[in-house]
N, C-alpha and C. Protein backbone atom coordinates (compact mmCIF):
# COMPACT_ATOMS: atom_id res chain seq x y z
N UNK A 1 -88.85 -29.85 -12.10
CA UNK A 1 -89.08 -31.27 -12.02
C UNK A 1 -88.59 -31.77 -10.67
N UNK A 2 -89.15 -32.87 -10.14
CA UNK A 2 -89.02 -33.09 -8.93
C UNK A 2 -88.78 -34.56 -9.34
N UNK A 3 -87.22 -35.20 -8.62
CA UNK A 3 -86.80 -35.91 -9.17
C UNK A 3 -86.58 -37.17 -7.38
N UNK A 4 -87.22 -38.25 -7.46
CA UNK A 4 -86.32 -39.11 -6.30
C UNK A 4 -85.38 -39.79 -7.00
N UNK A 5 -84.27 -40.06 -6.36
CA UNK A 5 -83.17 -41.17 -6.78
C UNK A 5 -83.14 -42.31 -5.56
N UNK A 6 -83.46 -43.56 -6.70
CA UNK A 6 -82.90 -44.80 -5.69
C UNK A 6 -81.07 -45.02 -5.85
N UNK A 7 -80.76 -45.88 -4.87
CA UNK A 7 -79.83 -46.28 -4.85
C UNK A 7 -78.82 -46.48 -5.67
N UNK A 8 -79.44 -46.85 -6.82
CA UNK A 8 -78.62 -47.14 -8.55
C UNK A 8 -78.78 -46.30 -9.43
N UNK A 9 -79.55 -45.06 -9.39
CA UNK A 9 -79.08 -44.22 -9.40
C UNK A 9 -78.36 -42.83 -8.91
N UNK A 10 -78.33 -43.49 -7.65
CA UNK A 10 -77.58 -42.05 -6.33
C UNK A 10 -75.55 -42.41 -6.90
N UNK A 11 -75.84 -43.87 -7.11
CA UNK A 11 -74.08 -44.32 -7.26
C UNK A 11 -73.76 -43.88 -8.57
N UNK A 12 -74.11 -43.43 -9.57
CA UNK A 12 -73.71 -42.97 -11.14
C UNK A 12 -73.57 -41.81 -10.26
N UNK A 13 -74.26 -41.07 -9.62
CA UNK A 13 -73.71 -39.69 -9.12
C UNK A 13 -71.97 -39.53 -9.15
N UNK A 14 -71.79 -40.75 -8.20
CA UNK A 14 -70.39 -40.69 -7.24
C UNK A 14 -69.43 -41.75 -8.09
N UNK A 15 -69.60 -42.27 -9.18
CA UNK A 15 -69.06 -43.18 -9.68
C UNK A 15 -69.18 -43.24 -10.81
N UNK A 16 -68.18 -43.13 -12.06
CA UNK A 16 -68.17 -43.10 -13.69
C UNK A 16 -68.32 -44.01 -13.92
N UNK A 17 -69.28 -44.11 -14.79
CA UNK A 17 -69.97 -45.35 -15.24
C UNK A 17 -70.72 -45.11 -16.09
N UNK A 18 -71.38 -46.18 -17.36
CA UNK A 18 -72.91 -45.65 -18.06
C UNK A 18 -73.56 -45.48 -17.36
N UNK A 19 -74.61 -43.99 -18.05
CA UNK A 19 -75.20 -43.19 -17.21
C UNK A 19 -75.23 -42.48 -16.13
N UNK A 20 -74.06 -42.01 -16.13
CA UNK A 20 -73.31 -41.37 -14.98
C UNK A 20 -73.66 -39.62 -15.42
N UNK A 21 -73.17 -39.50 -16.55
CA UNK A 21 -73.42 -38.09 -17.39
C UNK A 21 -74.80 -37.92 -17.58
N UNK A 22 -75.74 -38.62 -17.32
CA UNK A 22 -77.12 -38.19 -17.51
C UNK A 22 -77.95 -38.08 -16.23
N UNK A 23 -77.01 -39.08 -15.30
CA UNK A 23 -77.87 -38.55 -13.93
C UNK A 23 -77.43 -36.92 -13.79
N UNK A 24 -76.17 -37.00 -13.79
CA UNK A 24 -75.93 -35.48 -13.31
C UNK A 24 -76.54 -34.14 -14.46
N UNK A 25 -76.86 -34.60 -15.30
CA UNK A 25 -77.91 -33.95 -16.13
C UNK A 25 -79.27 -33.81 -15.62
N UNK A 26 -80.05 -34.72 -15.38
CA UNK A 26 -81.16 -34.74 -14.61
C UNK A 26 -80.93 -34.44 -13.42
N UNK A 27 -79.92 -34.21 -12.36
CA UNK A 27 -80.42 -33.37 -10.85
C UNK A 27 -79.61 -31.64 -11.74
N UNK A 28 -78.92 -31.82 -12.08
CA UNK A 28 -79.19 -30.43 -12.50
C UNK A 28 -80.27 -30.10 -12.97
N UNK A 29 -80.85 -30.69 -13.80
CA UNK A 29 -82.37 -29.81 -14.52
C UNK A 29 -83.31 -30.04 -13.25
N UNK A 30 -83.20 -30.69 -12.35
CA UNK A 30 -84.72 -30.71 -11.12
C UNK A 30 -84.40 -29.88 -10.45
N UNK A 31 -85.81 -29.32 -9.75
CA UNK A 31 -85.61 -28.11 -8.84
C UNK A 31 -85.60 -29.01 -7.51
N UNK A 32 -85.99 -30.12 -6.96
CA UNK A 32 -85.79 -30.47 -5.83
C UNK A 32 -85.23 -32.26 -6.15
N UNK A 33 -84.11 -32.51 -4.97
CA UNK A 33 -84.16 -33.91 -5.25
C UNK A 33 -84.13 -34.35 -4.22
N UNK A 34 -84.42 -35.91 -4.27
CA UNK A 34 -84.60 -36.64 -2.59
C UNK A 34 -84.47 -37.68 -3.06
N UNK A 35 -84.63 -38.77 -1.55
CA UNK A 35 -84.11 -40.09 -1.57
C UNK A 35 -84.79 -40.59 -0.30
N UNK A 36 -84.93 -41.54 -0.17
CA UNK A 36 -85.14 -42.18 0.95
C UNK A 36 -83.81 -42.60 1.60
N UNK A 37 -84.02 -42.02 3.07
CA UNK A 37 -82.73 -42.64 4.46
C UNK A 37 -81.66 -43.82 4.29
N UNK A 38 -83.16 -45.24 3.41
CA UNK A 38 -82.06 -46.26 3.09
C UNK A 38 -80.78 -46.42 2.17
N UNK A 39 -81.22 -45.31 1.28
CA UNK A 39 -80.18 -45.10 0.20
C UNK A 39 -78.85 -44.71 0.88
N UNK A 40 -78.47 -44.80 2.30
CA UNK A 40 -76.91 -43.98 2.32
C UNK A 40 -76.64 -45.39 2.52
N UNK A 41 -77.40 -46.34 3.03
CA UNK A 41 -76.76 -47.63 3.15
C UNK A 41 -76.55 -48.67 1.91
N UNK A 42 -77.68 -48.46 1.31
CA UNK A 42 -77.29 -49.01 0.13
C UNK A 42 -76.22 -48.34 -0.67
N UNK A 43 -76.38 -47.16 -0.87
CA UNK A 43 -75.01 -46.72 -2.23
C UNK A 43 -73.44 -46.90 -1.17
N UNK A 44 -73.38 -46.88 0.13
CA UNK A 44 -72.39 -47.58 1.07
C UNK A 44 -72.06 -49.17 0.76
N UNK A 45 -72.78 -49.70 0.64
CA UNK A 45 -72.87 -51.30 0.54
C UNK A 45 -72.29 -51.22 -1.26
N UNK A 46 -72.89 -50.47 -2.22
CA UNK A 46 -72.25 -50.84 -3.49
C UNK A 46 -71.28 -50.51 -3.56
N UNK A 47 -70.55 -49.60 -2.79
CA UNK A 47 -69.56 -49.26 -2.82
C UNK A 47 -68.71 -49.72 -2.21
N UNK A 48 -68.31 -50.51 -1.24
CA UNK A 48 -68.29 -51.95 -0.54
C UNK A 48 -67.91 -52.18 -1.34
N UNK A 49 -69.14 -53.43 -1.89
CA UNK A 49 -69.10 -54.13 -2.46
C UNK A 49 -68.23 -54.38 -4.43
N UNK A 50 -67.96 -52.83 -4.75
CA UNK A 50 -67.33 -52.53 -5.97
C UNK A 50 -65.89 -52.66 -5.75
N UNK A 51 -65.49 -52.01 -4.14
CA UNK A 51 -64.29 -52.59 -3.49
C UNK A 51 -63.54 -54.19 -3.18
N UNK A 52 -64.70 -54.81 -2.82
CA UNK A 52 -64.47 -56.21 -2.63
C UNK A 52 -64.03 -56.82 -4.21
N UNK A 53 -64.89 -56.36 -5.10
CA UNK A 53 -64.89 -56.92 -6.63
C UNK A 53 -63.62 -56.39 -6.88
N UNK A 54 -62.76 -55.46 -6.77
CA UNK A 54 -62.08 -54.94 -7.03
C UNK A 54 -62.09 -53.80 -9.10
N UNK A 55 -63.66 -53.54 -9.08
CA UNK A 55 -64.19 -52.66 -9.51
C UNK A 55 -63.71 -51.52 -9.38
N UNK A 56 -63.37 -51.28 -8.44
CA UNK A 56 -63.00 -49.38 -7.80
C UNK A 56 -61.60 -49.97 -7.32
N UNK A 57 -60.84 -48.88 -7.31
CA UNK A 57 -59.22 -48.96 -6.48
C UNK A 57 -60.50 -48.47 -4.75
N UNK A 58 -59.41 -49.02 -3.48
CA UNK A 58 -60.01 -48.16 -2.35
C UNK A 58 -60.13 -46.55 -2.28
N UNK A 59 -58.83 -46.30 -2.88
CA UNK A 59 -58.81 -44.87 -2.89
C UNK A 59 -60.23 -44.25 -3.81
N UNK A 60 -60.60 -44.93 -4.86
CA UNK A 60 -61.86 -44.37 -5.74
C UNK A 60 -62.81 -44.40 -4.96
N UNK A 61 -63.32 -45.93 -3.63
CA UNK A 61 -64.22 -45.69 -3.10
C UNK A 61 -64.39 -44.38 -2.30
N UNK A 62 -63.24 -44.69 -1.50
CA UNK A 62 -62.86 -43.31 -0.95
C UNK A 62 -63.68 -42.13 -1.08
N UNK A 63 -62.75 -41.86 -2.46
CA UNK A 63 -63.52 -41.11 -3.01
C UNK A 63 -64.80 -40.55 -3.06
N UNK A 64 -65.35 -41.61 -3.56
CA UNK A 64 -66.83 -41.38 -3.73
C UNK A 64 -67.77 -41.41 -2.64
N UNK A 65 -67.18 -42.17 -1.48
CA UNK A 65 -67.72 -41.81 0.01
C UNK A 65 -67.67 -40.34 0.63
N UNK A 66 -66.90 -39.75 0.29
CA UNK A 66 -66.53 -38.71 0.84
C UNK A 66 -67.36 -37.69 -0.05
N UNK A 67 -67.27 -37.59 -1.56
CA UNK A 67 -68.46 -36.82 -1.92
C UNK A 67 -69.89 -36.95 -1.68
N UNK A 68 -70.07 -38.37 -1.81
CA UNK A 68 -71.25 -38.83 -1.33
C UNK A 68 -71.81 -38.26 -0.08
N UNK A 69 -71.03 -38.35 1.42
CA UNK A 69 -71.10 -37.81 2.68
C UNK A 69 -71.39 -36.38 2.47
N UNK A 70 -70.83 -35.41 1.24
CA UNK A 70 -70.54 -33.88 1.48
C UNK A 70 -71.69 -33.64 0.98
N UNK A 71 -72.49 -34.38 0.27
CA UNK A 71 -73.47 -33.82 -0.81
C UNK A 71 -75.20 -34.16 -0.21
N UNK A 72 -74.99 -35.43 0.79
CA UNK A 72 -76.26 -36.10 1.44
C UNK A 72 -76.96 -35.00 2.52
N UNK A 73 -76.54 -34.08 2.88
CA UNK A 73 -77.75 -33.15 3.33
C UNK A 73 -78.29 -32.21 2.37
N UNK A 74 -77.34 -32.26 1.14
CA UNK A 74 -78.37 -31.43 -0.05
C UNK A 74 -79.78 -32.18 -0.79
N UNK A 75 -79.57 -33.25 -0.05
CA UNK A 75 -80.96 -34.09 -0.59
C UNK A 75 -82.06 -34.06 0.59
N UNK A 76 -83.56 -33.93 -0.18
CA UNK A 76 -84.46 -33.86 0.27
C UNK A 76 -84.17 -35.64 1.05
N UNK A 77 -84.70 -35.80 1.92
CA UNK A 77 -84.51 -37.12 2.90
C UNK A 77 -85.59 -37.79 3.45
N UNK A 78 -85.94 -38.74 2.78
CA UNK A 78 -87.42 -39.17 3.07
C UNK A 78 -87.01 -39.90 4.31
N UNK A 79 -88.08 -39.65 5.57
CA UNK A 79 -87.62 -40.07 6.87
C UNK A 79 -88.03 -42.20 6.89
N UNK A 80 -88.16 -43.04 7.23
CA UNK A 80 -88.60 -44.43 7.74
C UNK A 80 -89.57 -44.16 8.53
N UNK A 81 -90.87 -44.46 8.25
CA UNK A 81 -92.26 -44.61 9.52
C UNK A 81 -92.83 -45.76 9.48
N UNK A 82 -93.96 -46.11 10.58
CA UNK A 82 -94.27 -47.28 10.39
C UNK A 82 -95.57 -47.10 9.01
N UNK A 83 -95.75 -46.02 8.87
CA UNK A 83 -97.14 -45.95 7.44
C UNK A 83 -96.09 -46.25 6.37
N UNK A 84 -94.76 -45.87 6.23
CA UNK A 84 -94.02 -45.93 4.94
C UNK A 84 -93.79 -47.04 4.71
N UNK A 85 -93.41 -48.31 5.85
CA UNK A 85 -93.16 -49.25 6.06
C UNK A 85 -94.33 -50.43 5.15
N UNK A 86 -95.62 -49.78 5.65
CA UNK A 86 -97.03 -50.74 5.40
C UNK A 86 -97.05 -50.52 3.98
N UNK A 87 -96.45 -49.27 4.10
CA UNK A 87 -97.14 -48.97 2.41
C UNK A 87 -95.65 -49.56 1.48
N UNK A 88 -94.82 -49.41 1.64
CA UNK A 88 -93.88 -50.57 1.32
C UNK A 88 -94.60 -52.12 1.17
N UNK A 89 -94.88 -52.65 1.67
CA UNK A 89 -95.35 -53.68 1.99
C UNK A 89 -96.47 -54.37 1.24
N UNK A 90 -96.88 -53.15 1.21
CA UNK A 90 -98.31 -52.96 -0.21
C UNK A 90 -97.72 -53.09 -1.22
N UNK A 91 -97.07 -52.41 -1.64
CA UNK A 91 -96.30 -52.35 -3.23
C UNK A 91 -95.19 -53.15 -3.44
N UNK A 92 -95.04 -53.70 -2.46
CA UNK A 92 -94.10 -54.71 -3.07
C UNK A 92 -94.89 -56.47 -3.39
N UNK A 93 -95.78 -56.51 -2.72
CA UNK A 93 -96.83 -57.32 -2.80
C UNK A 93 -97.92 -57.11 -4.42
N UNK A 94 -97.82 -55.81 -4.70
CA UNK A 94 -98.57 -55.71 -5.97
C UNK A 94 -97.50 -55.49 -7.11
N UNK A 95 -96.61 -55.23 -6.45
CA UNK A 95 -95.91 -55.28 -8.09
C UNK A 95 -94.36 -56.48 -7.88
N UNK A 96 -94.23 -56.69 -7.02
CA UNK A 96 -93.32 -58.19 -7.06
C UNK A 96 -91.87 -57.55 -6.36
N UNK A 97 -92.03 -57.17 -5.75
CA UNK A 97 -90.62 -55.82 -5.75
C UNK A 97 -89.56 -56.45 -4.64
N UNK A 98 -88.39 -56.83 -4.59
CA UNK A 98 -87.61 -56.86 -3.40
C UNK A 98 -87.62 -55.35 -2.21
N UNK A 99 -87.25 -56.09 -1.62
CA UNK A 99 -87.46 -55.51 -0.29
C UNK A 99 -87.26 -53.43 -0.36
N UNK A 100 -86.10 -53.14 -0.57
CA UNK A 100 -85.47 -51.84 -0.71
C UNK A 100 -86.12 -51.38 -2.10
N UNK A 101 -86.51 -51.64 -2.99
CA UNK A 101 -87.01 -51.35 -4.30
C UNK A 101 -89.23 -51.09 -3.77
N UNK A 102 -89.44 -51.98 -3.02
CA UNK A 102 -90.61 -51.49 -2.40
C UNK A 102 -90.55 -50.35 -1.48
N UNK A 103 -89.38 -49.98 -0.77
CA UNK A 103 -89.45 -48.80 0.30
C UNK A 103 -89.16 -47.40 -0.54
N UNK A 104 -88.55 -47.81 -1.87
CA UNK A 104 -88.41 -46.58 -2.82
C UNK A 104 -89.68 -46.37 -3.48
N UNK A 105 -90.07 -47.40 -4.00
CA UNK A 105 -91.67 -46.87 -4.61
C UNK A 105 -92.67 -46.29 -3.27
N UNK A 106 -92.92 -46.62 -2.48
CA UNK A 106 -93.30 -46.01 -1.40
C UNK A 106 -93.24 -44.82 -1.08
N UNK A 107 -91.70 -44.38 -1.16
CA UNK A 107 -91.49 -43.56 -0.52
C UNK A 107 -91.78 -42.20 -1.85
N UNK A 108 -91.63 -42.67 -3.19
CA UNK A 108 -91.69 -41.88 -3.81
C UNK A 108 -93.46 -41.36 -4.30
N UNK A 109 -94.21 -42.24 -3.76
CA UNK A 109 -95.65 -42.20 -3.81
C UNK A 109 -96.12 -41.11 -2.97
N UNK A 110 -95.43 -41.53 -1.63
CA UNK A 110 -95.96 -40.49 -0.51
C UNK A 110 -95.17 -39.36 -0.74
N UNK A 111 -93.96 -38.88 -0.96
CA UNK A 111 -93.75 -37.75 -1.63
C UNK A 111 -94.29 -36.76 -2.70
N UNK A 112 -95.09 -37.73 -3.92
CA UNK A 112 -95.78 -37.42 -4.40
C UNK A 112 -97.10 -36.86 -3.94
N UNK A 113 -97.81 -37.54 -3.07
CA UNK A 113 -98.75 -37.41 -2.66
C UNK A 113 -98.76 -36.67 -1.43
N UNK A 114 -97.92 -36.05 -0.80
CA UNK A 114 -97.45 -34.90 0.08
C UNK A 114 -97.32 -33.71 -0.75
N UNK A 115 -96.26 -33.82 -1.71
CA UNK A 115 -96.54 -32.69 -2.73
C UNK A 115 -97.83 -32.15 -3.72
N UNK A 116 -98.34 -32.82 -3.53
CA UNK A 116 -99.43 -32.92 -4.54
C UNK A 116 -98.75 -32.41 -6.25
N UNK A 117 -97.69 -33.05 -6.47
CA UNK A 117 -96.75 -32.89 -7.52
C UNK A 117 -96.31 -34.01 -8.14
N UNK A 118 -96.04 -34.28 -9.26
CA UNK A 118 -95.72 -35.06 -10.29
C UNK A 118 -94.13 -35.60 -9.62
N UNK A 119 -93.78 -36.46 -9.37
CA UNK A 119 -92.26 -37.39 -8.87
C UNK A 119 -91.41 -37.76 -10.14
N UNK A 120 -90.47 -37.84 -10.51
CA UNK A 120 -90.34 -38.93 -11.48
C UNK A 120 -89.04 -39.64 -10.62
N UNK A 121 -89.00 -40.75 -10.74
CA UNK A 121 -87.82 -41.98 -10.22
C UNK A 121 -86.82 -42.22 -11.09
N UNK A 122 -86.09 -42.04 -10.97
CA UNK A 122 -84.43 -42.39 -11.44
C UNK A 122 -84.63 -43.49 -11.10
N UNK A 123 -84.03 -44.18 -11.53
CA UNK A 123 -83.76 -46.23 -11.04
C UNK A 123 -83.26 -46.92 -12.22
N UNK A 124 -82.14 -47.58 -12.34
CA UNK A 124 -81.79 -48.00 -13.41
C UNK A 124 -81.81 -49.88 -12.84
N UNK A 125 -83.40 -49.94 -12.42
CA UNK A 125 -83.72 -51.29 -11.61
C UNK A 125 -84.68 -51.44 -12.68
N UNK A 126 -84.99 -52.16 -13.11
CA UNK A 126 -86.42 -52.58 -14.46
C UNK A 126 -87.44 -53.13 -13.48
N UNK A 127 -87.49 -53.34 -12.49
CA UNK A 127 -88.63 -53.83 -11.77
C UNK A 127 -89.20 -52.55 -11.28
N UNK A 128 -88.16 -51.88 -10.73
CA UNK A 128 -89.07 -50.57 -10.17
C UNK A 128 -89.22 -49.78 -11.09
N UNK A 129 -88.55 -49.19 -12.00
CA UNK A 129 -89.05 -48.58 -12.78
C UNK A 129 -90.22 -49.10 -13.53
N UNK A 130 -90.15 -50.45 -13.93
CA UNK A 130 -91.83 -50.67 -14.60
C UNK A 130 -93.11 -50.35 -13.23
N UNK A 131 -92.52 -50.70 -12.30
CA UNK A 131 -93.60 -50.18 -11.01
C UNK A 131 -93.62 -48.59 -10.80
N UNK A 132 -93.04 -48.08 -11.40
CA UNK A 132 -93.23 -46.42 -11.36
C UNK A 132 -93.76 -45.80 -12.36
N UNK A 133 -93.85 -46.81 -13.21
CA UNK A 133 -94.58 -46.06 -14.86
C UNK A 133 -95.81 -46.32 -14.09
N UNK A 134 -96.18 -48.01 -13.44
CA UNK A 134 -97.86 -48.30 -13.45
C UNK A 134 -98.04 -47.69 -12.11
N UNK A 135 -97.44 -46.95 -11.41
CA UNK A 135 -97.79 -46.61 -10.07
C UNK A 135 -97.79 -45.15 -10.31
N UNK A 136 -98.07 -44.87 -11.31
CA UNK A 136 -98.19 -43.15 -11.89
C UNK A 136 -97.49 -42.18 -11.19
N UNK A 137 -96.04 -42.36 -11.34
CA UNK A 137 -94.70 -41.63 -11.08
C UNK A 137 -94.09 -41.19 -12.46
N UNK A 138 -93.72 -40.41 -13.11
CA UNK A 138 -92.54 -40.54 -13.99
C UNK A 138 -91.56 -41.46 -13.44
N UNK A 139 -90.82 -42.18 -14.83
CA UNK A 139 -89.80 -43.37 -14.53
C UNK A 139 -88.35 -42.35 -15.68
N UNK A 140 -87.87 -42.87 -15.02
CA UNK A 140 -86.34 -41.99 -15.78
C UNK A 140 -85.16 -43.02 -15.45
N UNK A 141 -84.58 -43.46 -16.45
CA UNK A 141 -84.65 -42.75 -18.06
C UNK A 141 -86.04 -43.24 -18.76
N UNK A 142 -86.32 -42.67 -19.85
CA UNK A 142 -87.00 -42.48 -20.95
C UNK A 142 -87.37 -44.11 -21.05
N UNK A 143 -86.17 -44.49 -21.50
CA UNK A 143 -85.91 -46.00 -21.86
C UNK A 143 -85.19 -46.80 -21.20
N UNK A 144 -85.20 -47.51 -20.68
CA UNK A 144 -84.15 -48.61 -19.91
C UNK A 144 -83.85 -49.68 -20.52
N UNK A 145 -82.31 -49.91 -21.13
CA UNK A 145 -82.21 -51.01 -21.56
C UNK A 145 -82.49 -52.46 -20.96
């Protein structure tokens, strides 16, 4: 199985939380995983931002920066172009998508469609994931509350 992770789900990786035990269930069972480039800034920024909330001790962010950093060249790395960009642009226009949630459906389309292989999206976002069921990706989880 060939799995992309957005942002919300790259941080259950590095951070205990619900659904934390099932992401790391699902990149174990995929044979390849990836992400798009923007994701080191975003799961950086939640992690930030879990700091500011005082959600995480610093030391936990820490933490999870530092695995995060050790583990980001084991991911397939979807590069930023100006076609990924347009086609962002497209899909966020057809399915209603904020900004970073259109560059993940994008990016997981043209991966798809580079592979000529079935994607499924991790995202525990209900906008993109309903845009990945109708944009004929697998959406994961199963169910999203």
């Amino acid at each position: 199985m060939i799995v992309y992770l957005d942002a919300s789900a790259l941080v259950k990786r590095y951070v205990a939380e619900a659904g934390s035990d099932e992401v790391a269930s699902l990149i174990d069972a995929a044979s390849v995983v990836g992400t798009s480039v923007v994701s080191r800034a975003e799961v950086a920024a939640a992690l930030a931002k879990a700091s500011r909330m005082q959600v995480l001790t610093l030391a936990e962010v820490e933490a999870a920066l530092h695995a995060f950093s050790g583990e980001w060249t084991a991911l397939a790395r979807m590069q930023m172009t100006e076609m990924l960009v347009a086609r962002a642009a497209a899909v966020a226009w057809e399915h209603g998508l904020r900004g970073y949630d259109a560059v993940h459906l994008a990016t997981a389309q043209f991966w798809r469609d580079m592979l000529g292989e079935r994607v499924t999206v991790a995202t525990f976002d209900r906008q993109l994931w309903e845009a990945a069921r109708a944009g004929e990706l697998g959406a994961w989880p199963e169910r999203l509350a």
